[in-house]
N, C-alpha and C. Protein backbone atom coordinates (compact mmCIF):
# COMPACT_ATOMS: atom_id res chain seq x y z
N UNK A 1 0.83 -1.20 0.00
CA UNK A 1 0.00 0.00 0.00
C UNK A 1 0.87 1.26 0.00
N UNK A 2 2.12 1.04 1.07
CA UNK A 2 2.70 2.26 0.69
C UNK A 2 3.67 2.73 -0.69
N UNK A 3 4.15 1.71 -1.13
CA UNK A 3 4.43 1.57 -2.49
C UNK A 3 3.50 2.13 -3.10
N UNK A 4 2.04 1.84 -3.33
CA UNK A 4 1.70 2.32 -4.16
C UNK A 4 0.97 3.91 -3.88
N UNK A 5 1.06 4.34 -2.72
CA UNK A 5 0.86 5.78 -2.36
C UNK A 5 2.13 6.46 -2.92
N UNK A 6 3.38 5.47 -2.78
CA UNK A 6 4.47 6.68 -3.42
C UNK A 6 4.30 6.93 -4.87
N UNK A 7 3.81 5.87 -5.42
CA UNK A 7 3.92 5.39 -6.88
C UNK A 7 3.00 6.98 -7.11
N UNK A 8 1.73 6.79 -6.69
CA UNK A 8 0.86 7.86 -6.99
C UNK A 8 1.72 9.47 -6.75
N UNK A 9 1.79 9.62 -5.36
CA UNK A 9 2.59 11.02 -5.23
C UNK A 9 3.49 11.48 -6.26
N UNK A 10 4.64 10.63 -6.56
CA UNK A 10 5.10 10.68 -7.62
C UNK A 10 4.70 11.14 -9.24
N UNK A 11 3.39 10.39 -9.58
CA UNK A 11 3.24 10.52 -10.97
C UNK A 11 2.46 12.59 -10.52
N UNK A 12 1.62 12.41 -9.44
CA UNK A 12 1.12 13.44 -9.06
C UNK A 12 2.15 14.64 -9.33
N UNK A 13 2.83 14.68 -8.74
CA UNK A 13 4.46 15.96 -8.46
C UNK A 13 5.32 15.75 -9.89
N UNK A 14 5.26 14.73 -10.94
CA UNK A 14 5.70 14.75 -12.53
C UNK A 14 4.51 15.97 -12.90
N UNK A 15 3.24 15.05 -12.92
CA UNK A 15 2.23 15.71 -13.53
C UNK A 15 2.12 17.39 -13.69
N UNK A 16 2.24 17.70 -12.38
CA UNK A 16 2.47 19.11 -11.84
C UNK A 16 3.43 19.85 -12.27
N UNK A 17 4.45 19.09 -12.36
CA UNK A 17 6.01 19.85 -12.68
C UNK A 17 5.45 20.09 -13.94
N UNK A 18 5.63 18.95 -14.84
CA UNK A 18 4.96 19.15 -16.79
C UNK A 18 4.50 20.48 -16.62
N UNK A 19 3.51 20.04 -15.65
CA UNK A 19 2.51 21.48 -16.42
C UNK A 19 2.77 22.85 -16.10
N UNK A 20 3.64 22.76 -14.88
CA UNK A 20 4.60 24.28 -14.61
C UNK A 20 5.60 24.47 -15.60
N UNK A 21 6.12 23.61 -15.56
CA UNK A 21 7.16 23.68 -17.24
C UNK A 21 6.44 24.56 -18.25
N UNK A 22 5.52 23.52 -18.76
CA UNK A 22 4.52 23.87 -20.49
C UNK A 22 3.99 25.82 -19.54
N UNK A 23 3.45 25.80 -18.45
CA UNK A 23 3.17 27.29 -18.48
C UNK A 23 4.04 28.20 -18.36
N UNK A 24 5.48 27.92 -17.72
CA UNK A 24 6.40 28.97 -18.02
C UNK A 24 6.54 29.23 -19.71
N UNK A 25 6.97 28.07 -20.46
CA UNK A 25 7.12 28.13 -21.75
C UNK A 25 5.84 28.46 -22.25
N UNK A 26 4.80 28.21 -22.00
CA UNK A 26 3.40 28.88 -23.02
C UNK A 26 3.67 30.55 -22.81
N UNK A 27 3.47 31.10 -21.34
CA UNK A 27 4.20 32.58 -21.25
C UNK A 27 4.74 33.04 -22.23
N UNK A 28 5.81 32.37 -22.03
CA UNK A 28 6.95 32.87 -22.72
C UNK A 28 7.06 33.02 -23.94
N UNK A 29 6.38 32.37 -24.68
CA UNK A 29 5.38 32.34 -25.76
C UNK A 29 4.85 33.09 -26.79
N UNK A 30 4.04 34.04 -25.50
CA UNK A 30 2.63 34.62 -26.01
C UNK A 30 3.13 35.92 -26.92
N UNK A 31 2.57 36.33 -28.31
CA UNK A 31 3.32 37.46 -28.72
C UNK A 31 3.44 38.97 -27.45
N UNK A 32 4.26 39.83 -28.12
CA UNK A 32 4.45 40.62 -27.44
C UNK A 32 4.81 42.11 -28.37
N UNK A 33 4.24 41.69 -29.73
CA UNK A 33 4.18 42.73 -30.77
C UNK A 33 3.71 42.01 -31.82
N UNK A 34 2.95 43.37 -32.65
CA UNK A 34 2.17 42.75 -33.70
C UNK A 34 3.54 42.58 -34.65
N UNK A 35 3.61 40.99 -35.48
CA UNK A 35 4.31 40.25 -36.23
C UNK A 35 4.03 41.03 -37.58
N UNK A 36 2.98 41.11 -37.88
CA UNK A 36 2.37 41.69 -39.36
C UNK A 36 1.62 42.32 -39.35
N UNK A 37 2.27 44.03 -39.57
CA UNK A 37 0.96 44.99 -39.83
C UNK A 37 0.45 45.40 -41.01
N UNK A 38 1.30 45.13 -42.00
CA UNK A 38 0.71 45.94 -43.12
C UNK A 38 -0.08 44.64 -44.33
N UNK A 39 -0.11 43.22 -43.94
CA UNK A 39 -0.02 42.19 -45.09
C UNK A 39 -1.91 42.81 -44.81
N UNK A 40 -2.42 42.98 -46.10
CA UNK A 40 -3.84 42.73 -46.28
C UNK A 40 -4.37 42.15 -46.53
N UNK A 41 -5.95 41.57 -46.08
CA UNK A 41 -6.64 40.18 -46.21
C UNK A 41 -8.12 40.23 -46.30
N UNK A 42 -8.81 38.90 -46.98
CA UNK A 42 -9.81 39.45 -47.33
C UNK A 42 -11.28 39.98 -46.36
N UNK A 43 -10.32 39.91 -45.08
CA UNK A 43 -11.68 40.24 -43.85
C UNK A 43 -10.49 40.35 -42.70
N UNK A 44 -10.97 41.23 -41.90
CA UNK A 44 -10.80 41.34 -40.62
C UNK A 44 -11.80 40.55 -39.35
N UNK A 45 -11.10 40.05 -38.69
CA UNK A 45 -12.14 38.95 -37.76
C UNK A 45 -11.95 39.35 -36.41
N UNK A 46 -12.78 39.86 -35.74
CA UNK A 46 -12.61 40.35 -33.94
C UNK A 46 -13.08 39.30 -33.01
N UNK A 47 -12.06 39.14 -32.20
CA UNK A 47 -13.43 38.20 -31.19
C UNK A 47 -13.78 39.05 -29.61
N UNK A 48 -14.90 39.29 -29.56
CA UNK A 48 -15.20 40.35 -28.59
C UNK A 48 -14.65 39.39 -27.16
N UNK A 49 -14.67 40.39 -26.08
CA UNK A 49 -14.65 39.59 -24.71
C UNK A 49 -13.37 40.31 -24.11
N UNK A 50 -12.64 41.57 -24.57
CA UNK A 50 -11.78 42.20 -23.79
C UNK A 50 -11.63 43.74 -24.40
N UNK A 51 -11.21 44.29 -23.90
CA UNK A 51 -11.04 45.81 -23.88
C UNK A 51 -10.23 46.09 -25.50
N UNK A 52 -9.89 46.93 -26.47
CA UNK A 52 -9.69 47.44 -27.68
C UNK A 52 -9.65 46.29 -28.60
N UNK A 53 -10.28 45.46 -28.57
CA UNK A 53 -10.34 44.55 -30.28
C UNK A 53 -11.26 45.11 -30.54
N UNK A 54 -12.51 45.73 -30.31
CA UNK A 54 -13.27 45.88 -31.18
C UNK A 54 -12.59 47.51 -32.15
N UNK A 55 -12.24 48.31 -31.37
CA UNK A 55 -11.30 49.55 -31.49
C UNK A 55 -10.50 49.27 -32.75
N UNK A 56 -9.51 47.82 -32.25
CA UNK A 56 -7.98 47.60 -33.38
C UNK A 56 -9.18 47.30 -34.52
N UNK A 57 -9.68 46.40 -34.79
CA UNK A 57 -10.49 46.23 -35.70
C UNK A 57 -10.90 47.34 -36.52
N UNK A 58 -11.89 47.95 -36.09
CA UNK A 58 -12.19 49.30 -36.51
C UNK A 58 -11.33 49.99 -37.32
N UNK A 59 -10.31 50.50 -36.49
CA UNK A 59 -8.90 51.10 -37.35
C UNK A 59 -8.35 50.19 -38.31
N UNK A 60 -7.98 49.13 -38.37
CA UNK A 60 -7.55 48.37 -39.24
C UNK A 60 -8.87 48.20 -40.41
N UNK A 61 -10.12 48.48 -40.17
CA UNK A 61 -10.64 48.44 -41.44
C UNK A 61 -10.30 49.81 -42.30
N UNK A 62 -10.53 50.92 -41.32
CA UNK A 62 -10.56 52.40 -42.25
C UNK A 62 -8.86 52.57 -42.66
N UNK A 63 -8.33 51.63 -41.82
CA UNK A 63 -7.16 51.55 -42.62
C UNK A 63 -6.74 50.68 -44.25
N UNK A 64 -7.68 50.12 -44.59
CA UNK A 64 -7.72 49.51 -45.58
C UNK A 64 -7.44 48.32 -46.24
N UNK A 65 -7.01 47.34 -44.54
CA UNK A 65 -6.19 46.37 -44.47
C UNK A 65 -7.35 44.97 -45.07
N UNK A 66 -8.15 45.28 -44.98
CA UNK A 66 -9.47 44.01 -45.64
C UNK A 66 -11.15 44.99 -45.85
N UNK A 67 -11.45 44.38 -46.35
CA UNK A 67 -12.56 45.14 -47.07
C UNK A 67 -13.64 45.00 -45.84
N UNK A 68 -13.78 43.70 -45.25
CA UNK A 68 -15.04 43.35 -44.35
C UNK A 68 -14.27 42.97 -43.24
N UNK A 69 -15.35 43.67 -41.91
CA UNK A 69 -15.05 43.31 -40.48
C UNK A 69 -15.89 42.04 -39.84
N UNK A 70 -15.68 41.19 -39.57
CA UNK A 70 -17.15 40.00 -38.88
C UNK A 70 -16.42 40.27 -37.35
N UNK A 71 -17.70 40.57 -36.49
CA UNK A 71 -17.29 40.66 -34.98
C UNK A 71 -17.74 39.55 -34.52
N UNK A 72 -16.85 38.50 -34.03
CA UNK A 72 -17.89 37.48 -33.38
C UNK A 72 -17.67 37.47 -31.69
N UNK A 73 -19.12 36.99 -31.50
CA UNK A 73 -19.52 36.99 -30.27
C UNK A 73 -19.77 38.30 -29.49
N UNK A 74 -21.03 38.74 -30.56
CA UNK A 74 -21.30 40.51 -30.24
C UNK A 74 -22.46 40.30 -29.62
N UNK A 75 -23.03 39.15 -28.72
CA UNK A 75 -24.40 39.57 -28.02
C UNK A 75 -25.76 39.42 -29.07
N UNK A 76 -26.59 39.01 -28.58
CA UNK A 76 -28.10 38.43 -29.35
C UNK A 76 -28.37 39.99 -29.73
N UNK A 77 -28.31 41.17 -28.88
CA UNK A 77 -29.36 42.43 -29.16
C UNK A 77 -28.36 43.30 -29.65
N UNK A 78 -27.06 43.23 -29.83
CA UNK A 78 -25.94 44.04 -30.31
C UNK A 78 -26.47 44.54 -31.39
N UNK A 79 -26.04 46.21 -31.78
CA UNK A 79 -25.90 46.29 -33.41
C UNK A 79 -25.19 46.98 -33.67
N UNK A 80 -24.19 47.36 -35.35
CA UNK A 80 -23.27 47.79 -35.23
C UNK A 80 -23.17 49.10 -34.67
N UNK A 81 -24.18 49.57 -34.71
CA UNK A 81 -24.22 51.39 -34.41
C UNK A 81 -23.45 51.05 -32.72
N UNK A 82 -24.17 50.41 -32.10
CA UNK A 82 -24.01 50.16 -30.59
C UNK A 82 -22.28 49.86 -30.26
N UNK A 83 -21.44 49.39 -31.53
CA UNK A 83 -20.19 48.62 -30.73
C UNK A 83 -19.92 49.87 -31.58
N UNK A 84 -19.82 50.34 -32.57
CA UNK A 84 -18.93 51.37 -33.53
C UNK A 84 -18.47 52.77 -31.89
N UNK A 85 -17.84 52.62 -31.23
CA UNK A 85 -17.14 53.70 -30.46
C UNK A 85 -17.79 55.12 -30.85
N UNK A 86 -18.21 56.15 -29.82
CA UNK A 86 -18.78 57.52 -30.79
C UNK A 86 -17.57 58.16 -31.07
N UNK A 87 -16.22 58.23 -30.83
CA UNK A 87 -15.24 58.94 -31.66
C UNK A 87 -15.19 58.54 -32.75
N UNK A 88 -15.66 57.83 -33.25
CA UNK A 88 -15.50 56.86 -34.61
C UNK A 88 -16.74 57.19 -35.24
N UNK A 89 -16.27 58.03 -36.94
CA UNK A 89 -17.25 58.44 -37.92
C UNK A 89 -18.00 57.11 -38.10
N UNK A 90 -19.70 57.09 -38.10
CA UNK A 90 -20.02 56.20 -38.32
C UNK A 90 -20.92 56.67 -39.60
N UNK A 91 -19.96 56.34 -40.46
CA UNK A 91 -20.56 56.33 -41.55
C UNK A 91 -21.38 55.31 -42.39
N UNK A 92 -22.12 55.57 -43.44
CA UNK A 92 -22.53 54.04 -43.79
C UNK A 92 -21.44 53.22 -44.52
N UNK A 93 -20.84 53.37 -45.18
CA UNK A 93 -19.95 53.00 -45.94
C UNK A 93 -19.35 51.78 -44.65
N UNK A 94 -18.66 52.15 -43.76
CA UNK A 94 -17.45 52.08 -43.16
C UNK A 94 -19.00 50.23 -42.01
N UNK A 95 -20.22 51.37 -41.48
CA UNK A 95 -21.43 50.58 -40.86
C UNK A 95 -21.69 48.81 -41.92
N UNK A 96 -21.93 49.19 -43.27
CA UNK A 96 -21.83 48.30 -43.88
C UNK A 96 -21.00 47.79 -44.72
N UNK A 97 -19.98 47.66 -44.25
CA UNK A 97 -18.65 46.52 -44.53
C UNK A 97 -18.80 45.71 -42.87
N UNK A 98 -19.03 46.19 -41.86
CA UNK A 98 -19.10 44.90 -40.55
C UNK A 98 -19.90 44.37 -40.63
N UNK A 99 -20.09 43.07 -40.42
CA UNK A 99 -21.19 41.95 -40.00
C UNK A 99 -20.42 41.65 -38.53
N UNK A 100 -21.80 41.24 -38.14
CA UNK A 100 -21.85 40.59 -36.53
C UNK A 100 -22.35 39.30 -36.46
N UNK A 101 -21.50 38.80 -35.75
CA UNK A 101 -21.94 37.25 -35.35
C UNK A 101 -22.29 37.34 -33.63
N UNK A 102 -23.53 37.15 -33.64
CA UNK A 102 -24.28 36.94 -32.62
C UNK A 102 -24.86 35.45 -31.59
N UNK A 103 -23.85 34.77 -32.36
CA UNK A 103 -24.66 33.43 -30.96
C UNK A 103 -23.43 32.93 -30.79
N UNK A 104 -21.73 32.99 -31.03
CA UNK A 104 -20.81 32.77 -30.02
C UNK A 104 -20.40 33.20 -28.34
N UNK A 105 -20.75 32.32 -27.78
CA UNK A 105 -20.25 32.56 -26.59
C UNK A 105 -19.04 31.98 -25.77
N UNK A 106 -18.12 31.47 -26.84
CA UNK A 106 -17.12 30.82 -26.18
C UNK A 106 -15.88 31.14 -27.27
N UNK A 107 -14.58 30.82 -27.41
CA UNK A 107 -13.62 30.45 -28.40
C UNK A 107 -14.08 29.48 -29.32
N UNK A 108 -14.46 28.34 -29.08
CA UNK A 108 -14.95 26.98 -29.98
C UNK A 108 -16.54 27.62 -31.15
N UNK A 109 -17.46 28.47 -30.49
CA UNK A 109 -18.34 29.48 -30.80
C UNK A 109 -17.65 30.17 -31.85
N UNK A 110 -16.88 30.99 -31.12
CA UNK A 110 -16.31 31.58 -32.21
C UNK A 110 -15.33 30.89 -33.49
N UNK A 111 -14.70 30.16 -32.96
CA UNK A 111 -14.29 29.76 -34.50
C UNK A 111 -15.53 29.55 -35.29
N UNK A 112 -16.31 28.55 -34.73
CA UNK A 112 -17.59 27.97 -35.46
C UNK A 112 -18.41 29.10 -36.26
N UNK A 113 -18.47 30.00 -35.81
CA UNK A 113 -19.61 31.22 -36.36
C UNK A 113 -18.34 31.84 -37.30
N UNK A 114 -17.65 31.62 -36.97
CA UNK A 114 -16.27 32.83 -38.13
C UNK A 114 -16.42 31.61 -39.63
N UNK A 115 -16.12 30.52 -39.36
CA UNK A 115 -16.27 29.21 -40.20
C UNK A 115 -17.22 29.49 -40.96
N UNK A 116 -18.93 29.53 -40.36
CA UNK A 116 -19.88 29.61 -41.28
C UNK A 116 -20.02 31.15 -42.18
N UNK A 117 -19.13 32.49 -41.58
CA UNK A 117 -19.57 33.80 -42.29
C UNK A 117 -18.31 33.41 -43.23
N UNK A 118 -17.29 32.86 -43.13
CA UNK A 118 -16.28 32.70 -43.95
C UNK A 118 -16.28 31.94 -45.18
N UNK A 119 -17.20 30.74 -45.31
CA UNK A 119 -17.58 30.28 -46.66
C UNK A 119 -18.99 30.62 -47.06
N UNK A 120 -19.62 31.18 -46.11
CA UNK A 120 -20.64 32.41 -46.94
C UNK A 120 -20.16 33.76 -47.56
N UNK A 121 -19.19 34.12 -47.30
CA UNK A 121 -18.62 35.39 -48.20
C UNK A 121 -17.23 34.96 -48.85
N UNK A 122 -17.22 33.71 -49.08
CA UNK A 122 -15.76 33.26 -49.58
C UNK A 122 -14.46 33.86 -49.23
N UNK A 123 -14.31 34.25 -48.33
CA UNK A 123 -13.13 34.34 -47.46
C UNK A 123 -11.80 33.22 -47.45
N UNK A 124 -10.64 33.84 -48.19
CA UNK A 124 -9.81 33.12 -48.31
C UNK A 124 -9.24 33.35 -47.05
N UNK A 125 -8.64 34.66 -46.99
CA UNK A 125 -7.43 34.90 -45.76
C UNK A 125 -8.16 35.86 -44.34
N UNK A 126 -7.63 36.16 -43.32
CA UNK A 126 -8.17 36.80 -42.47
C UNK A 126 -7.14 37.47 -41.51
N UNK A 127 -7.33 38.55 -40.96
CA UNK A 127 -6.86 39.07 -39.83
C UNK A 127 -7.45 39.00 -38.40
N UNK A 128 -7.30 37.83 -37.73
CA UNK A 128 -7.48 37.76 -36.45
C UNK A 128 -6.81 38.62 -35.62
N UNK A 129 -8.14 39.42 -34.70
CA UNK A 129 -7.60 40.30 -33.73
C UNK A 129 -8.53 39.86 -32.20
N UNK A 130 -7.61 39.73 -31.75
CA UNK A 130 -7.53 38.89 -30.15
C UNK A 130 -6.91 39.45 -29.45
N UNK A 131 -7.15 38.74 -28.11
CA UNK A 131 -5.86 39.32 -27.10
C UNK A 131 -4.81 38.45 -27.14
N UNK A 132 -3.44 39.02 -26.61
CA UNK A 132 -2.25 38.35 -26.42
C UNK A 132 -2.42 37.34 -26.30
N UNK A 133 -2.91 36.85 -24.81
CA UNK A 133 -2.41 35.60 -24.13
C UNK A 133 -3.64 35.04 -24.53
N UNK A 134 -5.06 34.99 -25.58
CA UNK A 134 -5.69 34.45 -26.20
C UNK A 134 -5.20 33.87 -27.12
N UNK A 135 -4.31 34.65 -28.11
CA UNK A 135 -4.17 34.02 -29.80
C UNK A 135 -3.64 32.87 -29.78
N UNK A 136 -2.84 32.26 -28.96
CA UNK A 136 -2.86 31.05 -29.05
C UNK A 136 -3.54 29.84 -29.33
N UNK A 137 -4.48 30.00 -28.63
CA UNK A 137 -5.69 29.20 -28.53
C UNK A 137 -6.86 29.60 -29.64
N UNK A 138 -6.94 30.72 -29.56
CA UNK A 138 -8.13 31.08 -30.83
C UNK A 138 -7.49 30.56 -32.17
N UNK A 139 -5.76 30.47 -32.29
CA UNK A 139 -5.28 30.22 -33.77
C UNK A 139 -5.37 28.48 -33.59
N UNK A 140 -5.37 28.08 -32.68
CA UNK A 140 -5.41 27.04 -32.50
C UNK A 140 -6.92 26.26 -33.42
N UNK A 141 -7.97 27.04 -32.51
CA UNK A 141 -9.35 26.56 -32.78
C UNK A 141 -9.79 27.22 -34.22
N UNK A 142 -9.21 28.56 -34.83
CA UNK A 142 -9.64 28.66 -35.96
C UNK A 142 -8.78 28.07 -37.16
N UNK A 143 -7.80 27.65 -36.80
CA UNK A 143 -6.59 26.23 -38.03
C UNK A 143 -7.90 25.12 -38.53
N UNK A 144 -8.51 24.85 -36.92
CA UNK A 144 -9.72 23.27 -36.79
C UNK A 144 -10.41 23.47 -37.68
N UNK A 145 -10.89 24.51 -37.03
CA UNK A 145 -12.37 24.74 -37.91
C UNK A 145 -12.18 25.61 -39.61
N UNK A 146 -11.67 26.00 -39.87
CA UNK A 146 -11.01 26.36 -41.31
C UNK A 146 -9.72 26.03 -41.64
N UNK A 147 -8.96 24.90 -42.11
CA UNK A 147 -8.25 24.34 -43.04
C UNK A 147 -8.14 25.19 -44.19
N UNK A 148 -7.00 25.50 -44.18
CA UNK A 148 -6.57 26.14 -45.48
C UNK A 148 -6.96 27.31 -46.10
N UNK A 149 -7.25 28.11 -44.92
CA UNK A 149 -7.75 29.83 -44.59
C UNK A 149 -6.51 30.05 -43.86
N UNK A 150 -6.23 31.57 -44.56
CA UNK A 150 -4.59 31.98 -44.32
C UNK A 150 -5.17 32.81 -43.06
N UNK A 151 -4.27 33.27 -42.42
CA UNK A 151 -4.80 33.62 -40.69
C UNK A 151 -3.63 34.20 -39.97
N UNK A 152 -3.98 35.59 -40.39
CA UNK A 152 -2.59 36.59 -40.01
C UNK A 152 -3.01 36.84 -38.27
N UNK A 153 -2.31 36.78 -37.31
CA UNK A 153 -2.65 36.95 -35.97
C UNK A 153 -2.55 38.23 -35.79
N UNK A 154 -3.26 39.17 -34.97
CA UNK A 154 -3.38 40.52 -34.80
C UNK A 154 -3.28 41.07 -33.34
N UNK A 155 -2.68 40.16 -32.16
CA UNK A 155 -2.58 40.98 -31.22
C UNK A 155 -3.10 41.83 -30.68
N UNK A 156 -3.91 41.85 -29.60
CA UNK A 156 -3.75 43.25 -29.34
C UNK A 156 -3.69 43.63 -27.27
N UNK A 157 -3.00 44.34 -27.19
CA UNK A 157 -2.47 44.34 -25.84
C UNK A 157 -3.20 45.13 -24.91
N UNK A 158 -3.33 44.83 -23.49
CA UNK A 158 -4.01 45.61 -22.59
C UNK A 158 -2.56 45.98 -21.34
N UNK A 159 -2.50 47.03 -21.13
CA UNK A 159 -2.14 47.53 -19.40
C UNK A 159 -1.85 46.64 -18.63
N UNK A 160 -3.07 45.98 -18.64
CA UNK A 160 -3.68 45.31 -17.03
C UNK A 160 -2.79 43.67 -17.39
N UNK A 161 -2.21 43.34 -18.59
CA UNK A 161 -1.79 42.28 -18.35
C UNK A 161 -0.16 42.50 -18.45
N UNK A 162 0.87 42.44 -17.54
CA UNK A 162 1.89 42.81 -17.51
C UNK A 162 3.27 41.69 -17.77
N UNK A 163 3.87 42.36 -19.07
CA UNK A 163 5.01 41.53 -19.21
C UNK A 163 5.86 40.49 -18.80
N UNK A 164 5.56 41.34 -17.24
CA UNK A 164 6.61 40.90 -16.39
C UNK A 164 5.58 39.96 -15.44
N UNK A 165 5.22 38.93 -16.30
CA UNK A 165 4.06 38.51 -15.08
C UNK A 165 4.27 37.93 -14.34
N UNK A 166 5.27 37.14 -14.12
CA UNK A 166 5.71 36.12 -12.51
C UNK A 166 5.24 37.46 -11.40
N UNK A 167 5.51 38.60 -11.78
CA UNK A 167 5.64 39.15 -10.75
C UNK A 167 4.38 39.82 -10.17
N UNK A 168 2.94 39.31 -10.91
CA UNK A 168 1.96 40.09 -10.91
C UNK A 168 0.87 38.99 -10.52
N UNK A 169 0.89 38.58 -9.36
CA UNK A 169 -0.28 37.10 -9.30
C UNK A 169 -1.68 37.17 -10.10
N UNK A 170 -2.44 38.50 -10.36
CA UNK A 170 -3.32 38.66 -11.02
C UNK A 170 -3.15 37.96 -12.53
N UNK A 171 -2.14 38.46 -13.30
CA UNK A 171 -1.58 38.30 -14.61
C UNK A 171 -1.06 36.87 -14.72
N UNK A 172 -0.49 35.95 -13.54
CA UNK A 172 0.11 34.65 -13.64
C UNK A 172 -1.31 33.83 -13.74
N UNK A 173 -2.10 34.00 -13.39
CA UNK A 173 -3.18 33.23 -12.96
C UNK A 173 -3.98 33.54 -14.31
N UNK A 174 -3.97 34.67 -14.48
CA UNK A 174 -4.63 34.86 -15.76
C UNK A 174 -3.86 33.75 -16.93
N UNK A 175 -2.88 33.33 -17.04
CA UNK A 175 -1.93 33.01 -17.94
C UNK A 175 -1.97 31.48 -18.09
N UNK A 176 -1.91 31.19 -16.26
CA UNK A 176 -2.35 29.62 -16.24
C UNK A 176 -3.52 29.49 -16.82
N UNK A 177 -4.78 29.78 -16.37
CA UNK A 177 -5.57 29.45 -16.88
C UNK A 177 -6.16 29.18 -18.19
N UNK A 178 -5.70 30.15 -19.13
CA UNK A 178 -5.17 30.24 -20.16
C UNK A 178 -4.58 29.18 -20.70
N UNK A 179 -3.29 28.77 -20.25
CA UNK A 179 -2.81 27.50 -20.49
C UNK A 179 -3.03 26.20 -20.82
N UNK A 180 -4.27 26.10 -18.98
CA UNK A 180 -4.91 25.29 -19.24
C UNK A 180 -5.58 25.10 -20.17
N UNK A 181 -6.96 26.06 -20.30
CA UNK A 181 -7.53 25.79 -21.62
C UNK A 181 -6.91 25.32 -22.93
N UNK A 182 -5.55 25.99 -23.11
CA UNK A 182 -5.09 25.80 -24.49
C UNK A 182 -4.48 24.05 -24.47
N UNK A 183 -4.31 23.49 -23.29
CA UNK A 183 -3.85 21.77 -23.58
C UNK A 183 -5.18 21.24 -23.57
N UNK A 184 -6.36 22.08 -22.60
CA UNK A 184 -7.62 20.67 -23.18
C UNK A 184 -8.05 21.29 -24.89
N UNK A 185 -7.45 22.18 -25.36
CA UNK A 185 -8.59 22.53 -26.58
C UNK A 185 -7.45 21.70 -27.46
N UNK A 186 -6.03 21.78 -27.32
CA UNK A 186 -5.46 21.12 -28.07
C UNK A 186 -6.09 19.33 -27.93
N UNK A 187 -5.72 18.81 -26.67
CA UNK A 187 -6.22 17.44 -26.51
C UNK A 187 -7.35 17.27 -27.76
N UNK A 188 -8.37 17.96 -27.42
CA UNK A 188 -9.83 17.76 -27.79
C UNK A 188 -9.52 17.95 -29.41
N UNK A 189 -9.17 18.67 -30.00
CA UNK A 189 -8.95 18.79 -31.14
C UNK A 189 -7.89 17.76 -31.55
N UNK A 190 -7.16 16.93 -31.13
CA UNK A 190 -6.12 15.79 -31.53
C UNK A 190 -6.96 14.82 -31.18
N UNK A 191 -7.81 14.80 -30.42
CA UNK A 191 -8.81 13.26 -30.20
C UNK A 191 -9.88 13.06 -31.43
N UNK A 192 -10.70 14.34 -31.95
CA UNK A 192 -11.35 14.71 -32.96
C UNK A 192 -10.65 14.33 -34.19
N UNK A 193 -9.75 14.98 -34.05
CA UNK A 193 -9.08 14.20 -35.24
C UNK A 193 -9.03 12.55 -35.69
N UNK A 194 -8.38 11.90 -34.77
CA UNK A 194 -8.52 10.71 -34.36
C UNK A 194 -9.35 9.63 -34.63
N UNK A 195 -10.29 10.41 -34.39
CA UNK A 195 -12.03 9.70 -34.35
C UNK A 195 -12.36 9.94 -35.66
N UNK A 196 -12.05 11.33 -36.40
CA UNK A 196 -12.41 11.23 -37.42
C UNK A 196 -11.32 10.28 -38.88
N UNK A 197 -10.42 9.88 -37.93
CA UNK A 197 -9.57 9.31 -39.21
C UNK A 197 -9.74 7.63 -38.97
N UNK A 198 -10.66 7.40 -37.87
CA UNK A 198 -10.84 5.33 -37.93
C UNK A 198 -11.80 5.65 -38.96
C-alpha cells in the first residue's frame, strides 16, 4: 500500500512539474508585438470579450487592411451602431462593410460562427484580432475549424496584463488558466481528429 501511495505522489508531483514547465514556456510564448501589420486580407475577424479589439479592428478596417469586419460573439441584441465607439465616424460606408456574429459565446463558438460567415462570403485569408495571451488558442481553434484559410494573428495588448508577469499574481493566474484551456482545446482537437480518421 505504501508503495503504491508513493507510486501515486510521484506521478502526481511529474504531472504538476509538466505542467509548470509547459506554463512557463506557453508565457513565454505569447506574442508581445504585432508580427504583421501591413499584409492585407480578405476580412478582418474580432473576437469580442476584452477591452480594444473591437477599437484595433475598426482602425484596421478604415485603414484599408481588408474590405469586411465580422465581430464574433457581439451579443443576441448588439448592433453595429451600438459597438462602432462615438469617436469613430459612423458612416454608412465604413457601418456596412461589418457583419456581426451573434450566438458565439465561447472560443470553440467563435471559431464555429467565423467558419460559417467565412464560406458564406468566400473568405480566403483573415486578420485575427484577439488578445495576447488568447491568440494562441483562438489560432489554435480557428486552423480546426477552417483548413486552409490563411490567418494573419493581430494581437492586441491591454495595461492590465503585464510583461513581467511572474511578478503580478493577477496576470500569472490569468496566464495559467489560459494554459490550461489551451492543452484541453489542443487534446480535444487531436482526439477529434482521431475519431475522425478510424
Amino acid at each position: 500500500m505504501i508503495r503504491f501511495l508513493k507510486i501515486v505522489a510521484i506521478t502526481i508531483m511529474s504531472a504538476v512539474a509538466l505542467w509548470a514547465a509547459g506554463w512557463v514556456w506557453f508565457a513565454s510564448t505569447l506574442p508581445t508585438h504585432v508580427a504583421n501589420t501591413d499584409s492585407k486580407t480578405d476580412a478582418i475577424v474580432v473576437l469580442t470579450g476584452g477591452s480594444g479589439r473591437v477599437e484595433e479592428g475598426l482602425q484596421l478596417l478604415h485603414d484599408g487592411l481588408a474590405a469586411q469586419l465580422f465581430i464574433s460573439g457581439a451579443g443576441g441584441q448588439v448592433s453595429v451602431s451600438e459597438l462602432v465607439p462615438d469617436d469613430v465616424e459612423k458612416t454608412s460606408d465604413i457601418e456596412n462593410r461589418i457583419t456581426l456574429g451573434h450566438q458565439a459565446t465561447d472560443t470553440p463558438g467563435n471559431a464555429m460562427e467565423t467558419a460559417a460567415w467565412v464560406r458564406q462570403e468566400n473568405v480566403k485569408s483573415l486578420r485575427l484580432v484577439t488578445a495576447a495571451f488568447h491568440m494562441p488558442r483562438s489560432l489554435m481553434e480557428m486552423h480546426a475549424a477552417m483548413p486552409g484559410i490563411e490567418i494573419v494573428p493581430h494581437p492586441v495588448f491591454s495595461d492590465r496584463i503585464k510583461t513581467d508577469w511572474w511578478r503580478w499574481p493577477g496576470t500569472a493566474k490569468l496566464i495559467a488558466r489560459e494554459y490550461t484551456k489551451f492543452l484541453l482545446t489542443w487534446l480535444r482537437i487531436k482526439m477529434d481528429a482521431a475519431v475522425a480518421s478510424l
